[in-house]
Protein backbone atom coordinates (compact mmCIF):
# COMPACT_ATOMS: atom_id res chain seq x y z
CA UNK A 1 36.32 65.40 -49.47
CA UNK A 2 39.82 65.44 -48.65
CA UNK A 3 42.35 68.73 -48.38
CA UNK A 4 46.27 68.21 -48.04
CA UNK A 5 48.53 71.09 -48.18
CA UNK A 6 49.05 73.13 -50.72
CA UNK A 7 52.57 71.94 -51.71
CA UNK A 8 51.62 68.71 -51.94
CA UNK A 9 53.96 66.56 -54.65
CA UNK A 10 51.92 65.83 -57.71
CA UNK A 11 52.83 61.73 -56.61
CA UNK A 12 51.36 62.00 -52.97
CA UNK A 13 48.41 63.87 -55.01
CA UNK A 14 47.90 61.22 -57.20
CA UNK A 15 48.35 58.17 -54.81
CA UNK A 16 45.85 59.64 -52.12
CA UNK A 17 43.26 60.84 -55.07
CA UNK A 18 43.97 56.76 -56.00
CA UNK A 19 43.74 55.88 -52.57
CA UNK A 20 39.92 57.44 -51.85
CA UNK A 21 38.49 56.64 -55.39
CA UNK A 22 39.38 53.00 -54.66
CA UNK A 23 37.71 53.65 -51.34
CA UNK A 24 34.51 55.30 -52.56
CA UNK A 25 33.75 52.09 -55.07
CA UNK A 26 33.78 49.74 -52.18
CA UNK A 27 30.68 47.79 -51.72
CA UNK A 28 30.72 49.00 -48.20
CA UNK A 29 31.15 52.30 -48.89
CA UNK A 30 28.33 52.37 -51.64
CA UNK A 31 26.15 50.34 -48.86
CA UNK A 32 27.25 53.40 -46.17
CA UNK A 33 26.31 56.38 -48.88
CA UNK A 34 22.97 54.41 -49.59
CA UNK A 35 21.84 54.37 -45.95
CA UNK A 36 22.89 57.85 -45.42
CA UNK A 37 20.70 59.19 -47.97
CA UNK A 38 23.74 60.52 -49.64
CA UNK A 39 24.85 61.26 -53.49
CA UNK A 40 27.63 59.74 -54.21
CA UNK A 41 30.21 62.06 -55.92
CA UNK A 42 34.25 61.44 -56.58
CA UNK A 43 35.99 64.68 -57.99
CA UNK A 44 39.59 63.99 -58.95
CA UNK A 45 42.29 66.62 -57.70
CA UNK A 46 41.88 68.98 -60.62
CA UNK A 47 37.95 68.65 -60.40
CA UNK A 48 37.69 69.06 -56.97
CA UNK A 49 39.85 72.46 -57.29
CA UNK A 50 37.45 73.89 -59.92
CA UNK A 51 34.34 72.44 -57.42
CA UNK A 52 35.71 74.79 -54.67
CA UNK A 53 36.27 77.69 -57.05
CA UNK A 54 32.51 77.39 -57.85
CA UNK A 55 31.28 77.01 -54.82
CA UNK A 56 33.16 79.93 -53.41
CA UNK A 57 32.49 82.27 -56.06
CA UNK A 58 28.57 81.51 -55.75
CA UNK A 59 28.78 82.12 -51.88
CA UNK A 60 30.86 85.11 -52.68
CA UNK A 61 28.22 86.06 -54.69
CA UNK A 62 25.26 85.34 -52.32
CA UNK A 63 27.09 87.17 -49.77
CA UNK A 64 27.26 90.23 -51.97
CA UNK A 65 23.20 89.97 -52.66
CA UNK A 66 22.45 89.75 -49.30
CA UNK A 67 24.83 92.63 -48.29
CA UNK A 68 26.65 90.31 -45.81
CA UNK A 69 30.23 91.00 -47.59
CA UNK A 70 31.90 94.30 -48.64
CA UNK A 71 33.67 92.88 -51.23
């Protein structure tokens, strides 16, 4: 994955999301996932935004289980 700050022009967004996807269907990169044991997975900008919003909100909520967070 791939962060950049959060005022990041929606052109520089769009040229480095362009930039990686091109990179992640590279033979060489599908070779380099495929020895690594790895799932391959590209998440656009907006994608990848609502990925981390999952994720957080389902450690949030593990966190709250497991009485490791007071919020």
């Amino acid at each position: 994955g791939g962060l950049g700050p959060k005022d990041l022009p929606p052109a520089q967004v769009n040229s480095w999301a362009d930039a990686i996807r091109r990179a992640t269907e590279s033979e060489e990169w599908q070779s380099f996932v495929t020895r690594q044991n790895w799932r391959p997975m590209f998440l656009g900008p907006d994608e990848m935004k609502q990925y981390i919003e999952q994720e957080f909100d389902a450690t949030r909520t593990l966190m709250k289980e497991l009485r490791l967070s007071k919020n």
